[in-house]
PDB file of N, CA and C in Angstrom:
ATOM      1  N   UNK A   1     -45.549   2.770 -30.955  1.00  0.00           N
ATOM      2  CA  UNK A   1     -45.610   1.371 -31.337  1.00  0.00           C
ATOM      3  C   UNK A   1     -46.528   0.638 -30.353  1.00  0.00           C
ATOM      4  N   UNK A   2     -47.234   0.073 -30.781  1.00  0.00           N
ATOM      5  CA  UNK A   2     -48.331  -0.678 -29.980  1.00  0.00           C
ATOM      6  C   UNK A   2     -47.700  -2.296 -29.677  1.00  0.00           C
ATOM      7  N   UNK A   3     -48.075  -2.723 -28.585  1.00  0.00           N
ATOM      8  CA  UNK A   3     -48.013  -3.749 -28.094  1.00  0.00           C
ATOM      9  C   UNK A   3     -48.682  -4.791 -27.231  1.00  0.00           C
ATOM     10  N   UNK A   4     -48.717  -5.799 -28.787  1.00  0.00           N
ATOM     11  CA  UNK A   4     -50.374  -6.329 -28.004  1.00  0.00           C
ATOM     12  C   UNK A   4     -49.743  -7.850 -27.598  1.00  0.00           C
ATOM     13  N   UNK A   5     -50.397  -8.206 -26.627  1.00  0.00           N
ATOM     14  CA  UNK A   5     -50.412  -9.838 -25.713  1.00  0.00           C
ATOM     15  C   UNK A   5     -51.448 -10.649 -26.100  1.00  0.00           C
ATOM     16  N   UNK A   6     -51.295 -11.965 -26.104  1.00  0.00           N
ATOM     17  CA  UNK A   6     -51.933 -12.751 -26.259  1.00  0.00           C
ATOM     18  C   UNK A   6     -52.099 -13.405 -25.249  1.00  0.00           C
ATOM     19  N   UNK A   7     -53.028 -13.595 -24.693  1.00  0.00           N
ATOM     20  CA  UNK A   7     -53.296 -14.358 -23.291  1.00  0.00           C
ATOM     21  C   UNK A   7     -53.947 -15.738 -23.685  1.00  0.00           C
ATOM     22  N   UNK A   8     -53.544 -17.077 -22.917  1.00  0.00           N
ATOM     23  CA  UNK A   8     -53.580 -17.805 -23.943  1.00  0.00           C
ATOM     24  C   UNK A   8     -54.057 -18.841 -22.597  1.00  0.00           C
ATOM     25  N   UNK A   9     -55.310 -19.501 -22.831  1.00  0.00           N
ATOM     26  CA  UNK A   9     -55.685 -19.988 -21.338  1.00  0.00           C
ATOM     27  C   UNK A   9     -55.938 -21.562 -21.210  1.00  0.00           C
ATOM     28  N   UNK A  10     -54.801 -21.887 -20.375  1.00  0.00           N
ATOM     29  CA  UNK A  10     -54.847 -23.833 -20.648  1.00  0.00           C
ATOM     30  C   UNK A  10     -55.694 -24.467 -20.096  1.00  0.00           C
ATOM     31  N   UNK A  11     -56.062 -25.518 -21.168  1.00  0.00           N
ATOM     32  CA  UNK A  11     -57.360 -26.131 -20.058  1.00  0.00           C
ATOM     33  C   UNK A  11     -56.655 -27.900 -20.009  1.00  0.00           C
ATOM     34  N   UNK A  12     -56.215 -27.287 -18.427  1.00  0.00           N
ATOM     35  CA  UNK A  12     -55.559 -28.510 -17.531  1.00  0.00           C
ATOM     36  C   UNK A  12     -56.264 -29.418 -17.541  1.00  0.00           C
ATOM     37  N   UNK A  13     -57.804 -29.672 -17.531  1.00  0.00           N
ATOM     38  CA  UNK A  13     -58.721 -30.875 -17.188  1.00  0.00           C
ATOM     39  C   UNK A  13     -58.268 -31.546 -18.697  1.00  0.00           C
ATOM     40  N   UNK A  14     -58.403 -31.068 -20.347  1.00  0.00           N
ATOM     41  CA  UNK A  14     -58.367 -31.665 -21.238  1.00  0.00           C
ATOM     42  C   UNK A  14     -56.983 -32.411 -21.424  1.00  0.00           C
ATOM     43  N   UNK A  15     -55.864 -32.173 -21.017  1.00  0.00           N
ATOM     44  CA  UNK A  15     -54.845 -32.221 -20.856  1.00  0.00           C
ATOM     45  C   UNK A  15     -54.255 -33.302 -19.939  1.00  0.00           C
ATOM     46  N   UNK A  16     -54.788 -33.199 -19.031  1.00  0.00           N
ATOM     47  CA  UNK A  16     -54.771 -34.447 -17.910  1.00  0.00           C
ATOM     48  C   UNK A  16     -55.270 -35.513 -18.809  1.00  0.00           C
ATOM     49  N   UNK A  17     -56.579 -35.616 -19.319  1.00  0.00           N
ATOM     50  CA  UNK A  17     -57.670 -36.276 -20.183  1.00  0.00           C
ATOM     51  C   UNK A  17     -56.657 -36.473 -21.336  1.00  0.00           C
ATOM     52  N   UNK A  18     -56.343 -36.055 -21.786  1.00  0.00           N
ATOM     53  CA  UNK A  18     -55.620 -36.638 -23.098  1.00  0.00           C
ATOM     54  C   UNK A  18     -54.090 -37.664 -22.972  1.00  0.00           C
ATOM     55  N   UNK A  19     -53.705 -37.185 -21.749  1.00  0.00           N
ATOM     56  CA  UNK A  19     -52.460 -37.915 -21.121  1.00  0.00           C
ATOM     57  C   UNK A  19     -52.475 -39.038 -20.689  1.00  0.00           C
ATOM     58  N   UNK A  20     -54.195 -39.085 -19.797  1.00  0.00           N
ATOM     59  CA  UNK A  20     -54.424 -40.275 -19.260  1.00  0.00           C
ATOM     60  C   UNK A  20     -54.962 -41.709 -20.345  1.00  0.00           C
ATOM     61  N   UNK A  21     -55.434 -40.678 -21.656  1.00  0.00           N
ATOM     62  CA  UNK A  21     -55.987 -41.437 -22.654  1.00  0.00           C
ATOM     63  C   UNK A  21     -54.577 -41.915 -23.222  1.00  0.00           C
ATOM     64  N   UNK A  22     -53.736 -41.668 -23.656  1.00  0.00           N
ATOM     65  CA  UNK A  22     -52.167 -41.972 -24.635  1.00  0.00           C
ATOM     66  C   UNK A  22     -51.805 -42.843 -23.484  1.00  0.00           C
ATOM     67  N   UNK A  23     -51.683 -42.964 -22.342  1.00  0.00           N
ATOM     68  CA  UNK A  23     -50.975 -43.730 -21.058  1.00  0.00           C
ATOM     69  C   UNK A  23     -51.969 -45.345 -21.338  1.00  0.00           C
ATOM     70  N   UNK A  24     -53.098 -45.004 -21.649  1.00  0.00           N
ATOM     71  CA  UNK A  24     -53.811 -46.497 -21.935  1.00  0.00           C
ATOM     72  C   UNK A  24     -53.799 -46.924 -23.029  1.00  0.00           C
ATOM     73  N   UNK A  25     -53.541 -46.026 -23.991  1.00  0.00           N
ATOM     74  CA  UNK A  25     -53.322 -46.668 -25.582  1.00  0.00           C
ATOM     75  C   UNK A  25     -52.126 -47.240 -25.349  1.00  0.00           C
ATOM     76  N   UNK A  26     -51.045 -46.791 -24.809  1.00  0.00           N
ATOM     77  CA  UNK A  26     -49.682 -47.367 -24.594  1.00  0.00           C
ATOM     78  C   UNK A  26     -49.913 -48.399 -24.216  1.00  0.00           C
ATOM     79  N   UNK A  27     -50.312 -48.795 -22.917  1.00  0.00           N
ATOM     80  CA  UNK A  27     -50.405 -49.788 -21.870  1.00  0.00           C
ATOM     81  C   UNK A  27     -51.535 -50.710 -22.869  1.00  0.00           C
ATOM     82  N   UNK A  28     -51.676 -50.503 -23.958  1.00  0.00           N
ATOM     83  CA  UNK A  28     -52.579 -52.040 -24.631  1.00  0.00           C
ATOM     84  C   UNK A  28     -51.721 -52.340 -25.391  1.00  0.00           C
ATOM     85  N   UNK A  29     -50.424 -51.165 -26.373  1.00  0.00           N
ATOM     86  CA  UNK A  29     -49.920 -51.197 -27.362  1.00  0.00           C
ATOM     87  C   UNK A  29     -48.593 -52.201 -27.009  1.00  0.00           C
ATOM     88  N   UNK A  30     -48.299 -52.235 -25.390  1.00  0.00           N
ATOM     89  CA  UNK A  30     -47.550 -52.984 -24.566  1.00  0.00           C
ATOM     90  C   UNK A  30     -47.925 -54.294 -24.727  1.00  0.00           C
ATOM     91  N   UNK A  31     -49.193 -54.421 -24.288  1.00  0.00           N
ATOM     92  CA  UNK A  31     -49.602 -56.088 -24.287  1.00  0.00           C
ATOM     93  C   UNK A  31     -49.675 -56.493 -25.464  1.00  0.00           C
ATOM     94  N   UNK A  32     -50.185 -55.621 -26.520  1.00  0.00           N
ATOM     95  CA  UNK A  32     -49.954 -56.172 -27.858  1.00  0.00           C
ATOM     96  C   UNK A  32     -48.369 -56.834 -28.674  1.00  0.00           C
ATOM     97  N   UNK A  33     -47.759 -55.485 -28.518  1.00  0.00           N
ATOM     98  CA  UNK A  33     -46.438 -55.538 -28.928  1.00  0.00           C
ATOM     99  C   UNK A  33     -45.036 -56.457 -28.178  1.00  0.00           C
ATOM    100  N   UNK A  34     -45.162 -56.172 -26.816  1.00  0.00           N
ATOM    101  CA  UNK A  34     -44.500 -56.554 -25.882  1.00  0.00           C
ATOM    102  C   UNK A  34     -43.691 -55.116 -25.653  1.00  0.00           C
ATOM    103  N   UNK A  35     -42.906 -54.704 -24.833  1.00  0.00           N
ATOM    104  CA  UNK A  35     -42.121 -54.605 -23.759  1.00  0.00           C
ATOM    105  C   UNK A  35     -41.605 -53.393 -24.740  1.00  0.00           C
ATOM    106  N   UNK A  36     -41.247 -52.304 -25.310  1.00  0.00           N
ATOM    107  CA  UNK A  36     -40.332 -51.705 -26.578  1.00  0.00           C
ATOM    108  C   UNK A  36     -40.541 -50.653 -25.514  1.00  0.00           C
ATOM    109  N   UNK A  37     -38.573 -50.354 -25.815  1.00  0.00           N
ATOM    110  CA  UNK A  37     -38.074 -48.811 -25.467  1.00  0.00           C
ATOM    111  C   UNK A  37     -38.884 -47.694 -25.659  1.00  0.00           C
ATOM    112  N   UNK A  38     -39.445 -47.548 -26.914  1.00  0.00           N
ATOM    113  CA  UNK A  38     -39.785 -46.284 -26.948  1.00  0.00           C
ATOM    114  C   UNK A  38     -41.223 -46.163 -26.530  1.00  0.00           C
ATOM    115  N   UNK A  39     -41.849 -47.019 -26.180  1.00  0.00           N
ATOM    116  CA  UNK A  39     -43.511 -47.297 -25.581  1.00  0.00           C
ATOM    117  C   UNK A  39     -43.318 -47.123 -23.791  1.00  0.00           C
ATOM    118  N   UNK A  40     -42.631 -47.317 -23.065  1.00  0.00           N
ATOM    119  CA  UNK A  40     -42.089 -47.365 -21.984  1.00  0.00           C
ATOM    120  C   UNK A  40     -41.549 -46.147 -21.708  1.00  0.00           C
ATOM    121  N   UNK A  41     -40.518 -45.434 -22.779  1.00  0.00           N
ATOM    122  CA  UNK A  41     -40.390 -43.943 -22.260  1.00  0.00           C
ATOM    123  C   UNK A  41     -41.141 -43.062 -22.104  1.00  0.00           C
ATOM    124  N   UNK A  42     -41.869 -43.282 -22.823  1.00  0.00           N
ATOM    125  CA  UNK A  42     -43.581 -42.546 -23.004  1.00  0.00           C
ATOM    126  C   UNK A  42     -44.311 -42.679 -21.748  1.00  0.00           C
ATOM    127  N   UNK A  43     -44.364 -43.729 -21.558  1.00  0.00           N
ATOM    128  CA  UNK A  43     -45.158 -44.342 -19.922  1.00  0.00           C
ATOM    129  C   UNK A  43     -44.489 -43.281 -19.071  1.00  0.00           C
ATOM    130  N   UNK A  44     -43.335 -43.296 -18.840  1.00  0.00           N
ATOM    131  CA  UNK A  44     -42.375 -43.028 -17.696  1.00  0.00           C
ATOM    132  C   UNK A  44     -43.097 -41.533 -17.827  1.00  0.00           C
ATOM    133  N   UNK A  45     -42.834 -40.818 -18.679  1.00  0.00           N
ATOM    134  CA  UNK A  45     -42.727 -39.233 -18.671  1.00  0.00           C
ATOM    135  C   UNK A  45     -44.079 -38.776 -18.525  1.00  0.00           C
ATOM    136  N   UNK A  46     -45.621 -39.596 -19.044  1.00  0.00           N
ATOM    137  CA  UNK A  46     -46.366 -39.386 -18.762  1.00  0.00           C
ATOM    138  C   UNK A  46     -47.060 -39.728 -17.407  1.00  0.00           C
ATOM    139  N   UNK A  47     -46.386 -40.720 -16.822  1.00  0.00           N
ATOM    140  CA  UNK A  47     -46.564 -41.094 -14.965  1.00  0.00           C
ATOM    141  C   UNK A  47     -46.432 -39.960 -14.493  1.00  0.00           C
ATOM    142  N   UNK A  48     -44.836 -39.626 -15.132  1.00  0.00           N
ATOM    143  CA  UNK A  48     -44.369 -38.724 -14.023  1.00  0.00           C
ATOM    144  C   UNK A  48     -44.788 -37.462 -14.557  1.00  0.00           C
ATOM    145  N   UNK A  49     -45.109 -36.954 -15.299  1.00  0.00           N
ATOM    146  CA  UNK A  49     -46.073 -35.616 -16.050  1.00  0.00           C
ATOM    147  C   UNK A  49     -47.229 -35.425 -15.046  1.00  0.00           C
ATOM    148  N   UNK A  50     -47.866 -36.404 -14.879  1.00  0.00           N
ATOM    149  CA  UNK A  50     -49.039 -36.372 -13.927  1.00  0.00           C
ATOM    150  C   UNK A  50     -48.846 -36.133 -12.740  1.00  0.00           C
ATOM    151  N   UNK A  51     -47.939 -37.380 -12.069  1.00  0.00           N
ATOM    152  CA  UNK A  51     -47.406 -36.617 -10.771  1.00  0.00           C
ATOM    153  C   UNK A  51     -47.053 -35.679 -10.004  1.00  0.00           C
ATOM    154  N   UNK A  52     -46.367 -34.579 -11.033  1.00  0.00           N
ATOM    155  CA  UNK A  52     -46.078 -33.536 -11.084  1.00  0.00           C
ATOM    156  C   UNK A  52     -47.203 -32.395 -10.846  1.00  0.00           C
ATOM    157  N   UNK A  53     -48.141 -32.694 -12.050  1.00  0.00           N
ATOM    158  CA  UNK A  53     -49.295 -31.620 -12.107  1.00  0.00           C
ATOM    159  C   UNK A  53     -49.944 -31.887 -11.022  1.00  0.00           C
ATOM    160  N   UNK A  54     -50.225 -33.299 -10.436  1.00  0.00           N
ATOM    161  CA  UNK A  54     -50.739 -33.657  -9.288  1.00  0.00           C
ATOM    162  C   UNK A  54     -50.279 -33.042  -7.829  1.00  0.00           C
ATOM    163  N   UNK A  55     -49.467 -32.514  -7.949  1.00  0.00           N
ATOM    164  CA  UNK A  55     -48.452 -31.984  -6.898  1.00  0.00           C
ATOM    165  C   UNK A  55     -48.404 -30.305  -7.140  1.00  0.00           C
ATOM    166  N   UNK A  56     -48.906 -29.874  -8.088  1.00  0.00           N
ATOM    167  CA  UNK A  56     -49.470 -28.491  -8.509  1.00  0.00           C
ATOM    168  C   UNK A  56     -48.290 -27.709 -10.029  1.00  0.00           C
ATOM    169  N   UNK A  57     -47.671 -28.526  -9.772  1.00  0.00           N
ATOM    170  CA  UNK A  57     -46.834 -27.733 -11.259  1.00  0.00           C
ATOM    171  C   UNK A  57     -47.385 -27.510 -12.590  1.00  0.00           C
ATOM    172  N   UNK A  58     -47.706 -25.933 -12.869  1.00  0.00           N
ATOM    173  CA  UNK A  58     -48.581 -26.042 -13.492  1.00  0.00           C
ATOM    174  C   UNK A  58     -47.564 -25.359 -14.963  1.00  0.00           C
ATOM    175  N   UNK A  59     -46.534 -25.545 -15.042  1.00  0.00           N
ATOM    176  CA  UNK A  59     -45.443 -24.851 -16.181  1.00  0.00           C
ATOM    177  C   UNK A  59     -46.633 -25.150 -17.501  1.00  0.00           C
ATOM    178  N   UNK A  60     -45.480 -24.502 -18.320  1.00  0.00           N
ATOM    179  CA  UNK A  60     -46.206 -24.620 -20.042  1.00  0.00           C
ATOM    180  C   UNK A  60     -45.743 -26.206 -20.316  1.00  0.00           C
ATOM    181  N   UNK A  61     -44.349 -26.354 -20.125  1.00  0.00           N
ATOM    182  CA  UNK A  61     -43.674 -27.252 -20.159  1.00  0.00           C
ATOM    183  C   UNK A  61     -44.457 -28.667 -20.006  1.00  0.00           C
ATOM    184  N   UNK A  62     -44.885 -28.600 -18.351  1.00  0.00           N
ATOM    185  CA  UNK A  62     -45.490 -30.027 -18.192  1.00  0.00           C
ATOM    186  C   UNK A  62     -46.692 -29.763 -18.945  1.00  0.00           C
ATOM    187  N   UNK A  63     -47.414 -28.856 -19.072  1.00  0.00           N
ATOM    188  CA  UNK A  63     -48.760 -28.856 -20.179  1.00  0.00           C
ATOM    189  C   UNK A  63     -48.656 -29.210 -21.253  1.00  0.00           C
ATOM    190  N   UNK A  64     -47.550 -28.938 -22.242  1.00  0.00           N
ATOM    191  CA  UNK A  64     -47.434 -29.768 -23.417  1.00  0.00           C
ATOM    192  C   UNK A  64     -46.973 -31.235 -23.169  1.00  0.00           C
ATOM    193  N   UNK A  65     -46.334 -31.490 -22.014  1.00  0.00           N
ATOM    194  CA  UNK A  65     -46.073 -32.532 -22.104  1.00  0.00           C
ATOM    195  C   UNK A  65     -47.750 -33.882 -22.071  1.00  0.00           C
ATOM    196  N   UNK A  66     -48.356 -33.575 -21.301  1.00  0.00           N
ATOM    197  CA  UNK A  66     -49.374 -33.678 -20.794  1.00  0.00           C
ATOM    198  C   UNK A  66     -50.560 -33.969 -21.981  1.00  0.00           C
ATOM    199  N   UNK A  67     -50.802 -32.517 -22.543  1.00  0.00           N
ATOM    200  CA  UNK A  67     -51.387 -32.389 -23.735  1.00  0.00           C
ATOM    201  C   UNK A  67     -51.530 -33.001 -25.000  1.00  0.00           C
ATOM    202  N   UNK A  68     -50.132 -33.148 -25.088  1.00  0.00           N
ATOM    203  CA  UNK A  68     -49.331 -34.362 -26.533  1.00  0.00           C
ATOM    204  C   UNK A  68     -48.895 -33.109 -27.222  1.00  0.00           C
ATOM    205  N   UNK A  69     -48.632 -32.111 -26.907  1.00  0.00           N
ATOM    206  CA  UNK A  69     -48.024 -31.128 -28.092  1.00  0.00           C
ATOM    207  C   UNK A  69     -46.739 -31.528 -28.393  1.00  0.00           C
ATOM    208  N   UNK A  70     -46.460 -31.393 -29.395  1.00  0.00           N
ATOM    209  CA  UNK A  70     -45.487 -31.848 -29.983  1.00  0.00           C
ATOM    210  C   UNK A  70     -44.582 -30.377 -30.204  1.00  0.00           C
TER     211      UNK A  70
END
């Protein structure tokens, strides 16, 4: 039985880049909208998403988070 891997290679720069882009759509969607729970949790997890990677954690985990994978 054969057994094959998929090696699957993240690209952290686009990822950062896409996090930092959703963190400013938020932060206008704020001034537009005002102040809403679920625009703010978003903020929070993507601050701290960054922080994290900034600090070297490089999981799958914070990469999707990061990324926007859903």
């Amino acid at each position: 039985m054969e057994c094959t891997q998929e090696i699957i290679t993240l690209d952290w720069n686009q990822a950062v880049n896409n996090a930092k882009e959703e963190l400013k759509a938020l932060k206008q969607m704020e001034i537009i909208f005002g102040n809403t729970i679920t625009i703010m949790t978003r903020v929070v997890i993507i601050e701290e998403a960054l922080k994290k990677h900034a600090k070297g954690d490089n999981s799958i985990e914070l990469y999707q988070l990061l990324a926007g994978v859903q």
